[in-house]
Every structure is written in C-alpha cells, then in structure tokens.
C-alpha atoms as a PDB file:
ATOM      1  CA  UNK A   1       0.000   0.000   0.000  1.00  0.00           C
ATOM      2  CA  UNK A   2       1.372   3.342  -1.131  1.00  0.00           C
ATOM      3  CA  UNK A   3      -0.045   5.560   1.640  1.00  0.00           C
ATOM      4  CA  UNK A   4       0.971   2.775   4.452  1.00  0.00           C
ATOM      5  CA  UNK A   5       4.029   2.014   3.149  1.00  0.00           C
ATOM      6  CA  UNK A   6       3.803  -1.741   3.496  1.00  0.00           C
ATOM      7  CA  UNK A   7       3.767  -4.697   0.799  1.00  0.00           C
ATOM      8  CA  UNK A   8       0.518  -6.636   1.769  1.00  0.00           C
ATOM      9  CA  UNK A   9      -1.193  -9.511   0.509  1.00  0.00           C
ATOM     10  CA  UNK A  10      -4.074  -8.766  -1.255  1.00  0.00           C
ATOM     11  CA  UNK A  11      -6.651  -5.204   0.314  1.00  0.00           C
ATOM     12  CA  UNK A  12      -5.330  -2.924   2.763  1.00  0.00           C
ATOM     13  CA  UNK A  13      -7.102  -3.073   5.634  1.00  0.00           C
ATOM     14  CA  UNK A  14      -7.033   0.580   6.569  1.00  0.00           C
ATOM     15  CA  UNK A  15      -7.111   2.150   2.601  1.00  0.00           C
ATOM     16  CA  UNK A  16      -9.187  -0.515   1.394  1.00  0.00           C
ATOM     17  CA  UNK A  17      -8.987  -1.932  -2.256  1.00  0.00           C
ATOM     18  CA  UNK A  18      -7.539   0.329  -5.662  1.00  0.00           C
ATOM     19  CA  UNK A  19      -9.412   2.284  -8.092  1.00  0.00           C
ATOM     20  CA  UNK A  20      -8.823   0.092 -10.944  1.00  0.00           C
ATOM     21  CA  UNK A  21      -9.221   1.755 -14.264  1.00  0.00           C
ATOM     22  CA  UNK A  22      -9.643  -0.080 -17.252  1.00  0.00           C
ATOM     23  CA  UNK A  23      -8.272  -0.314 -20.694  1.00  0.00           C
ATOM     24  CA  UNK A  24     -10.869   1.072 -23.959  1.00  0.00           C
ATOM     25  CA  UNK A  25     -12.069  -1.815 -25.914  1.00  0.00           C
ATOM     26  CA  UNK A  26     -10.600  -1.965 -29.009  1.00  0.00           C
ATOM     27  CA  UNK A  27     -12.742  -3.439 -31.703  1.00  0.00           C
ATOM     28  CA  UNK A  28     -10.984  -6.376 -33.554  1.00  0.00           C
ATOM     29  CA  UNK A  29      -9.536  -5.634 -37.190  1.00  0.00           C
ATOM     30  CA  UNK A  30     -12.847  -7.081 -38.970  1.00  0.00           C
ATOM     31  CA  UNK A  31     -15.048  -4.969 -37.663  1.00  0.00           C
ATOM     32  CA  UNK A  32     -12.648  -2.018 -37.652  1.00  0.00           C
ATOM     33  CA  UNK A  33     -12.871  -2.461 -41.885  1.00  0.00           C
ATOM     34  CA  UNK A  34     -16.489  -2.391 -41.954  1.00  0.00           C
ATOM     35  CA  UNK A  35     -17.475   0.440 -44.438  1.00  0.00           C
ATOM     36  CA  UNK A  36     -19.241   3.312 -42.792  1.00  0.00           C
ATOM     37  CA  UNK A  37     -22.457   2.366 -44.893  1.00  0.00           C
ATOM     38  CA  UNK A  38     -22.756  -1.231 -43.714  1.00  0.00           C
ATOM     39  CA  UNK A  39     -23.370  -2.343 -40.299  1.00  0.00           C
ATOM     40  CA  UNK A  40     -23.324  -5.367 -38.006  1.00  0.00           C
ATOM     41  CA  UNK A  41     -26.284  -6.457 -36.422  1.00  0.00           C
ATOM     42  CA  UNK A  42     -26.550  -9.486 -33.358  1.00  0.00           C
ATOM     43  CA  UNK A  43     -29.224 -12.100 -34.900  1.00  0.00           C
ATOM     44  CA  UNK A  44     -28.971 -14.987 -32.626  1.00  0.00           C
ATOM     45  CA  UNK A  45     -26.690 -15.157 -28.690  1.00  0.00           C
ATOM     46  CA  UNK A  46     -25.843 -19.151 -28.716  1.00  0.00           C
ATOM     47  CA  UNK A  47     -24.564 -20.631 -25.681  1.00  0.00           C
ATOM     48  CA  UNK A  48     -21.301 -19.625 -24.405  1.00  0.00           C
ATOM     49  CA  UNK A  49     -22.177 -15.605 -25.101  1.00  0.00           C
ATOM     50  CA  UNK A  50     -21.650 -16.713 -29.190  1.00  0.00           C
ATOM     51  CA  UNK A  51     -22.774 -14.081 -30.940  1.00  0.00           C
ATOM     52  CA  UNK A  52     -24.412 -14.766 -34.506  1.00  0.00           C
ATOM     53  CA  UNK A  53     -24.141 -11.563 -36.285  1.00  0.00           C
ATOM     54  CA  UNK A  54     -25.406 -10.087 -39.657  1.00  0.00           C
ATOM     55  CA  UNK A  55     -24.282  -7.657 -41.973  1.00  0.00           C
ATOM     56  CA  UNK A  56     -26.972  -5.122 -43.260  1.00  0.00           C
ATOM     57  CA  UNK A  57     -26.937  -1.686 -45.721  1.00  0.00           C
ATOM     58  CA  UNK A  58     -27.143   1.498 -44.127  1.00  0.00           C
ATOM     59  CA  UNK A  59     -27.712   2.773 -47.424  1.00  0.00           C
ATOM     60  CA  UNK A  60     -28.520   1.730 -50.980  1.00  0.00           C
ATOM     61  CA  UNK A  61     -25.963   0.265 -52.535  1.00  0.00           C
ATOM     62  CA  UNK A  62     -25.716   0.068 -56.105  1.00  0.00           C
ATOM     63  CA  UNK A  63     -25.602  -2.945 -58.671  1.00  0.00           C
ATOM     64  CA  UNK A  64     -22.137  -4.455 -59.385  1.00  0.00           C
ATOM     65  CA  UNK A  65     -20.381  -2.905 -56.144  1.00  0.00           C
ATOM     66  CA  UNK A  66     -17.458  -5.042 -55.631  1.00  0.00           C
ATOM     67  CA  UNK A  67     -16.190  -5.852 -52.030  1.00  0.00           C
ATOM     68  CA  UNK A  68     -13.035  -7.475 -51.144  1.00  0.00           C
ATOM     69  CA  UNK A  69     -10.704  -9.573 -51.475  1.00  0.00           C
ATOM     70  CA  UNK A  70     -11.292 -11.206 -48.607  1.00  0.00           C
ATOM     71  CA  UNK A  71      -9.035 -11.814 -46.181  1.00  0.00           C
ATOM     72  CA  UNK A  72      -7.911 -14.966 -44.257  1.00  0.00           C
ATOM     73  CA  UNK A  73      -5.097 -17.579 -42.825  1.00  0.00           C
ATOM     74  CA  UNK A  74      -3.939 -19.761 -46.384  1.00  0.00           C
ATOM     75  CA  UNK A  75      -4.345 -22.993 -44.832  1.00  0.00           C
ATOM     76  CA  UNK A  76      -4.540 -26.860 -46.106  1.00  0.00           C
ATOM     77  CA  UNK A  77      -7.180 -27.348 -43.411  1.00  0.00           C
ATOM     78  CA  UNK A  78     -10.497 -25.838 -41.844  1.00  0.00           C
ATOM     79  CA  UNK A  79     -10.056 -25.101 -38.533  1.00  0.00           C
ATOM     80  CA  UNK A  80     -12.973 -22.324 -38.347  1.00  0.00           C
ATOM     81  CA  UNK A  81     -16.157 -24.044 -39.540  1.00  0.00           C
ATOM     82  CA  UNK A  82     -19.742 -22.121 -39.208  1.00  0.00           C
ATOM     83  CA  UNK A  83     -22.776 -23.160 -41.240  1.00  0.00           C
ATOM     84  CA  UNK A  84     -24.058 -19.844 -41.770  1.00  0.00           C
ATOM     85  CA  UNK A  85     -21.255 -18.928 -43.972  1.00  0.00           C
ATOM     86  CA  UNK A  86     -19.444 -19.875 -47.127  1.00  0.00           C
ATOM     87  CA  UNK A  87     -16.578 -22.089 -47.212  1.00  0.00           C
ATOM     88  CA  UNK A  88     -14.070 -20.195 -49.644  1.00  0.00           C
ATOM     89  CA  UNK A  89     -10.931 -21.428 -51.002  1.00  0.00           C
ATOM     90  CA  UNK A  90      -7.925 -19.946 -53.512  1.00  0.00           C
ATOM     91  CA  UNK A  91      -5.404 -21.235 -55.655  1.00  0.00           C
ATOM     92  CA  UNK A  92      -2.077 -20.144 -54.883  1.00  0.00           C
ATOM     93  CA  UNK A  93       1.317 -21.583 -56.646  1.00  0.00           C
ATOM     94  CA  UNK A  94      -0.337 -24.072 -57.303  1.00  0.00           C
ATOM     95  CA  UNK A  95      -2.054 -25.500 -54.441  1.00  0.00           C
ATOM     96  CA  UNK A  96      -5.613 -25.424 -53.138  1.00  0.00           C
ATOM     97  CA  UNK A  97      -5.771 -23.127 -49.858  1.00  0.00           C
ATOM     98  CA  UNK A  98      -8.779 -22.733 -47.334  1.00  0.00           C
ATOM     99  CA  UNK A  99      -9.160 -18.643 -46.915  1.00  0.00           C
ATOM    100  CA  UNK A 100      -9.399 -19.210 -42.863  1.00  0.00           C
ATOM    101  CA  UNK A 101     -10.640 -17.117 -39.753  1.00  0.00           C
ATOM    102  CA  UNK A 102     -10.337 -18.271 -36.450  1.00  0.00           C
ATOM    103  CA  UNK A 103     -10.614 -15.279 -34.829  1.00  0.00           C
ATOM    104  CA  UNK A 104     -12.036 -11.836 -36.070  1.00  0.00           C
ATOM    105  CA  UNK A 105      -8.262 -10.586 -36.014  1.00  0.00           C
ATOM    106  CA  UNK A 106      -7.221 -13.245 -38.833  1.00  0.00           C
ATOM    107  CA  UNK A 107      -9.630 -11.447 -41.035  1.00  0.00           C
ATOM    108  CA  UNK A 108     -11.793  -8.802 -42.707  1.00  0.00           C
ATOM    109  CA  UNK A 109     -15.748  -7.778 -42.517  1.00  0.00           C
ATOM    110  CA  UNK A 110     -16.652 -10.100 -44.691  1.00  0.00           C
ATOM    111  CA  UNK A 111     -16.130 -12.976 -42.596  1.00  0.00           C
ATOM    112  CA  UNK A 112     -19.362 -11.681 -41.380  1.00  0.00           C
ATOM    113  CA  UNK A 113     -20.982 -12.105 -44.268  1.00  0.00           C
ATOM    114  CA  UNK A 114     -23.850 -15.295 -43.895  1.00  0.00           C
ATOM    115  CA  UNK A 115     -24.926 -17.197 -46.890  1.00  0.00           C
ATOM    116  CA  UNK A 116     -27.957 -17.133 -49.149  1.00  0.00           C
ATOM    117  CA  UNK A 117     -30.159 -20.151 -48.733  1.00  0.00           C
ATOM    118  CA  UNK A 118     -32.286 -19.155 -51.808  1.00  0.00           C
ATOM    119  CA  UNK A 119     -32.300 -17.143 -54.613  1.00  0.00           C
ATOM    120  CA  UNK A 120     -34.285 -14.193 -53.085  1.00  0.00           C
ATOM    121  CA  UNK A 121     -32.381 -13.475 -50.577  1.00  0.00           C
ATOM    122  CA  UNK A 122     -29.156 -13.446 -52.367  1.00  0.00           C
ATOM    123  CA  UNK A 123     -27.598 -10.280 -52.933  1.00  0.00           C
ATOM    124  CA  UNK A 124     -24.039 -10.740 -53.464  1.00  0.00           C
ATOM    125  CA  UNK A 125     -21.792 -13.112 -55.955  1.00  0.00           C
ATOM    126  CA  UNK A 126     -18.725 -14.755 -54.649  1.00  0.00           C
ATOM    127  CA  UNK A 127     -15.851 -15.375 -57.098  1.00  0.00           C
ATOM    128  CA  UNK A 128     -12.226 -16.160 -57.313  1.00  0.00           C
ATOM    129  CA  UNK A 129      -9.897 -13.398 -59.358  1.00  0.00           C
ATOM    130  CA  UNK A 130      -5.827 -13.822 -59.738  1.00  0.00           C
ATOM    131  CA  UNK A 131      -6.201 -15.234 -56.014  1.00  0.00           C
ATOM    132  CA  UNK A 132      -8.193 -13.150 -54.023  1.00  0.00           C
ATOM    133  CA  UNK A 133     -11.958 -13.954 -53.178  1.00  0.00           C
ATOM    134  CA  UNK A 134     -14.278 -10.722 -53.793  1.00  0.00           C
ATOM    135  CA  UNK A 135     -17.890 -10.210 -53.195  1.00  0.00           C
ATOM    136  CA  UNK A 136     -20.118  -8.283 -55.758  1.00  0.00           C
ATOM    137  CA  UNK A 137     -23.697  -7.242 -55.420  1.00  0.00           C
ATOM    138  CA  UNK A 138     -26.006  -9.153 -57.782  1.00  0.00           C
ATOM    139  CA  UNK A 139     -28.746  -6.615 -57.361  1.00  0.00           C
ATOM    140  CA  UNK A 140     -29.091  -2.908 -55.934  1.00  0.00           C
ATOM    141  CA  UNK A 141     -29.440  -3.323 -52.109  1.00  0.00           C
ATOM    142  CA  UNK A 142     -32.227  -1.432 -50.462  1.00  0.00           C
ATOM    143  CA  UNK A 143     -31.519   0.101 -46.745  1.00  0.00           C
ATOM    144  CA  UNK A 144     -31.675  -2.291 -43.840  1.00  0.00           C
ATOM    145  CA  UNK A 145     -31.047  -5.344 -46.250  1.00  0.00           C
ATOM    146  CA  UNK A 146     -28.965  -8.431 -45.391  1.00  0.00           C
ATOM    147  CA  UNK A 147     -26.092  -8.698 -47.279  1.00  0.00           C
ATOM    148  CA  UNK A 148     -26.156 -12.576 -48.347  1.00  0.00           C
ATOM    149  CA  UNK A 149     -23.806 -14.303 -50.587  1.00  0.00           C
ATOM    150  CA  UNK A 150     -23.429 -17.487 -52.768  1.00  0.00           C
ATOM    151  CA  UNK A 151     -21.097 -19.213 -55.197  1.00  0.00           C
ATOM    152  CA  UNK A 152     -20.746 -17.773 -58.715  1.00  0.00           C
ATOM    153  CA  UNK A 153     -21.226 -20.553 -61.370  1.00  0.00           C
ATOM    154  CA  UNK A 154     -17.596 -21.181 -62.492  1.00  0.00           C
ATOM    155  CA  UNK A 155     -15.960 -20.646 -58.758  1.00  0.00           C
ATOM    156  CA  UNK A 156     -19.174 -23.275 -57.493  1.00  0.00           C
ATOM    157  CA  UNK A 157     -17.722 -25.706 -60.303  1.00  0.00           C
ATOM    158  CA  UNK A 158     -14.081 -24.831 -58.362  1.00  0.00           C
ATOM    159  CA  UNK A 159     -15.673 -25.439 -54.713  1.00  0.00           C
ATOM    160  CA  UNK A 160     -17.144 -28.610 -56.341  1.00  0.00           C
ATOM    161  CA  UNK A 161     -20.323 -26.754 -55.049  1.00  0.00           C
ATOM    162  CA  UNK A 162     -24.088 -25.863 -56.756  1.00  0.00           C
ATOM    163  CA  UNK A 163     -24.309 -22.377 -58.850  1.00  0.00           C
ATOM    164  CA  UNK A 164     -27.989 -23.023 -58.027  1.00  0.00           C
ATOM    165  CA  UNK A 165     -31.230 -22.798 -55.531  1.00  0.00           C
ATOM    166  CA  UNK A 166     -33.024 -25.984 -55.154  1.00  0.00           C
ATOM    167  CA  UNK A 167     -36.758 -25.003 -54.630  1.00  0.00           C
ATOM    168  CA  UNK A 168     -39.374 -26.870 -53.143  1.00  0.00           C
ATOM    169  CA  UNK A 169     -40.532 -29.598 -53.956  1.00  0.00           C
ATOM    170  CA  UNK A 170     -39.048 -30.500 -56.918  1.00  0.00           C
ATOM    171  CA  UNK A 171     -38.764 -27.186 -58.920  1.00  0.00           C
ATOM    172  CA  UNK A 172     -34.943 -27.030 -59.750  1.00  0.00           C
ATOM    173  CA  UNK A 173     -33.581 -24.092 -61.504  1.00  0.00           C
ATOM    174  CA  UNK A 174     -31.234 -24.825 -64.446  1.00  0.00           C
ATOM    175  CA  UNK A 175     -29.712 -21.439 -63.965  1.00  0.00           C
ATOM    176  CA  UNK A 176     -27.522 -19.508 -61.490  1.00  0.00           C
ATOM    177  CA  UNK A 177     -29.317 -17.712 -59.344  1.00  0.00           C
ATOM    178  CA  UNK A 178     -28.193 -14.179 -60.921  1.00  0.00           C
ATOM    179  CA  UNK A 179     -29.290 -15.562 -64.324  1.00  0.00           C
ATOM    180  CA  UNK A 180     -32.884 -15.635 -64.308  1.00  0.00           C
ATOM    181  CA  UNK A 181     -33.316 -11.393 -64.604  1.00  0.00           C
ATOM    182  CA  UNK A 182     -31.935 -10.246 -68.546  1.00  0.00           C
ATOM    183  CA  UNK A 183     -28.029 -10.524 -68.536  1.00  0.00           C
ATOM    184  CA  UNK A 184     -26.347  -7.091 -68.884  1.00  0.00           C
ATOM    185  CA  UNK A 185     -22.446  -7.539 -70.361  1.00  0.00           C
ATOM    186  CA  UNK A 186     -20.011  -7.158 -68.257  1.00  0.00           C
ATOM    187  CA  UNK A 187     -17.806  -4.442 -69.717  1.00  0.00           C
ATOM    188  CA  UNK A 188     -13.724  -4.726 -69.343  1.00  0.00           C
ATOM    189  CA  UNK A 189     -12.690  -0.512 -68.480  1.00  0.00           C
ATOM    190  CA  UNK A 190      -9.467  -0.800 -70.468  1.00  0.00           C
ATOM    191  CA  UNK A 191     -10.412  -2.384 -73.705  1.00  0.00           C
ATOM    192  CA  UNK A 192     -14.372  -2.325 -74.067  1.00  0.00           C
ATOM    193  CA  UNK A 193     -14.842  -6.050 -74.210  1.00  0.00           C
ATOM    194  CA  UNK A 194     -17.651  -7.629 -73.104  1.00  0.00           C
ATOM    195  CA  UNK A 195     -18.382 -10.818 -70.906  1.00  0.00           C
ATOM    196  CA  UNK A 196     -21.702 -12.443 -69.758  1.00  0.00           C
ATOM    197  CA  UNK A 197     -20.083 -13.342 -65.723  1.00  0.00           C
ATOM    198  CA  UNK A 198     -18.050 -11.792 -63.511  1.00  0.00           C
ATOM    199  CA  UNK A 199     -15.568 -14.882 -63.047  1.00  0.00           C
ATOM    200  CA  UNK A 200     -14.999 -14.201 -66.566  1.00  0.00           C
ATOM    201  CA  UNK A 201     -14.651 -10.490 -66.936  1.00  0.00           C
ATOM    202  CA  UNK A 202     -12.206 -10.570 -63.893  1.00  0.00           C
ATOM    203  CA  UNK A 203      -9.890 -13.642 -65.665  1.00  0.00           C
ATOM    204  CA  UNK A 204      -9.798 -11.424 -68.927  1.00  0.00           C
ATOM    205  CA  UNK A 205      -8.423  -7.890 -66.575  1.00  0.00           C
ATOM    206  CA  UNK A 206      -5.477 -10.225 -65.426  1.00  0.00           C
ATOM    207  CA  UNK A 207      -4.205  -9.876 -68.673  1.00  0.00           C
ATOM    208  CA  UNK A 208      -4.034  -6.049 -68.351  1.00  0.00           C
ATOM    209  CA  UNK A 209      -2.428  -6.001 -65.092  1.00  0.00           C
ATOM    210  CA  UNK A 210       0.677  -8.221 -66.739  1.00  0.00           C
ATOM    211  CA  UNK A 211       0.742  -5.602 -69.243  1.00  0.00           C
ATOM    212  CA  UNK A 212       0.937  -2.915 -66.664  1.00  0.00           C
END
C-alpha cells in the first residue's frame, strides 16, 4: 500500500482496495474495416455468449459494387467451420488453400458475411480473381437489407459446389441464381470487351495487369 508504506497480501485493511481503471475496448480488425455504410447487427446469442451476427446496408448500394478480397489464414485445413457462412478457397502456386478465420483478427468484414439459402435473398456473388476472393452485389441493395452471398457458377464448379437454388418440392432451376433477370455484359474498363459473368470479366483484366 502506497499511503501505508507496506507490501501486503491482497486489500489494505485501513485504505481498502484500488481504483482500478480499465483499458478502452478496441474493436478487432474485422469490424474495424467495416465500411461506414454497412453495419453489423446481433441475430442470434448461442450458448457460451456466441454471438451470430449479420451484416446489413445502411444505405442503398448500387448494382455491381465489388467488395473485397477477402481476407484470411492460407491454410490446407479448416479449422474455423460455421454453417451460416461460405466455405471459400484460392489457388495459390499451385495449391488449393482454405481462406481461414479463427478469430475476427485473422480477417476482414466479410467474414461476417452469412450465406444465401435461396435465390431471393441473395444479394451478393462470390468469385475467385488472380487469387483473391471478392464479393459483388447481384442486385441494388435497399436500406436495412442483409447482405447474403453465394457461389458464382464457375468458382461453385471450383468449390465442387451448386451455382444453383433448389426449390421446393421439386422445382430445380437450371440457372444460377443471378441468371434468371436479362443478362447485362459485363464491360472490361481498359479495352471495351464484353463478358456475360463476372468470373470471366475478372480472368480477362489479369491480362491487363501483366501488361501494366
């Protein structure tokens, strides 16, 4: 104790116990990269305090926004497995990585993002470009919305995953979800060529960036 002047075990007697004062919570480095128009919301508290959480617009957000890449531990194994999101992997010199978060310091805000589980609630595309994972909006995304994502068809084919909803009963879509609305090209910025998917648009601007 300071103001006795003795080392003691534990409380002072006569002072009684410190003032502790404690350190500012720090968020973790996902939800520090959040963009100031998106937001996370708690949907579900699971045993153990687990918090399920959503991310939702603030703010419109237009057709073919792209988010990303994502980020995550390269490793040959899962060890961060939750149902409501999307297992993603990459393909990096020539191996087959699992884009990992075991902790919302490993990664970026969309970790947070939860899967569709049909086609109207989807509202973003995942696909694979020149290594890195991005997310882009399928649709424009009304204030308040869930921001869901699925598989786009040719990185579902790499997941060895569907590109498509299965509806009740038996009413199976032939077509990727984003397919059923008219197709508008996907325009390359530095040439003017056109593509009908993002997967393939973003394989074609690799060739641009070797140029560069």
């Amino acid at each position: 104790c300071e103001d006795c002047g003795k080392s003691l075990i534990g409380e002072c007697k006569l002072h009684g116990p410190l003032i502790r004062a404690k350190d500012r919570v720090i968020p973790s480095r996902a939800r520090l990269t959040l963009p100031h128009y998106l937001t996370l919301r708690v949907l579900e508290l699971r045993a153990g305090n687990q918090q399920i959480l959503g991310v939702f617009a603030k703010k419109g957000i237009q057709k073919r926004t792209q988010f990303g890449p994502y980020v995550g531990q390269l490793s040959t194994k899962l060890t961060c497995y939750d149902e409501s999101r999307l297992v993603l992997q990459v393909l990096k010199d020539g191996g087959k990585y699992f884009l990992d978060t075991p902790n919302e310091d490993c990664g970026n805000w969309m970790m947070f993002v939860r899967l569709a589980r049909n086609q109207e609630e989807q509202t973003l595309v995942a696909y694979q470009h020149c290594g890195e994972v991005y997310f882009t909006t399928v649709k424009p995304i009304e204030p308040h919305t869930e921001l869901k994502v699925w598989y786009a068809a040719d990185y579902a084919k790499f997941m060895e995953a569907s590109a498509v909803f299965i509806k009740e009963e038996s009413d199976v879509s032939p077509l990727p979800p984003v397919a059923k609305e008219p197709v508008e090209p996907w325009i390359c910025s530095s040439c003017g060529s056109t593509f009908a998917t993002f997967a393939l648009l973003e394989s074609h601007q690799c060739i641009h960036k070797d140029r560069v």
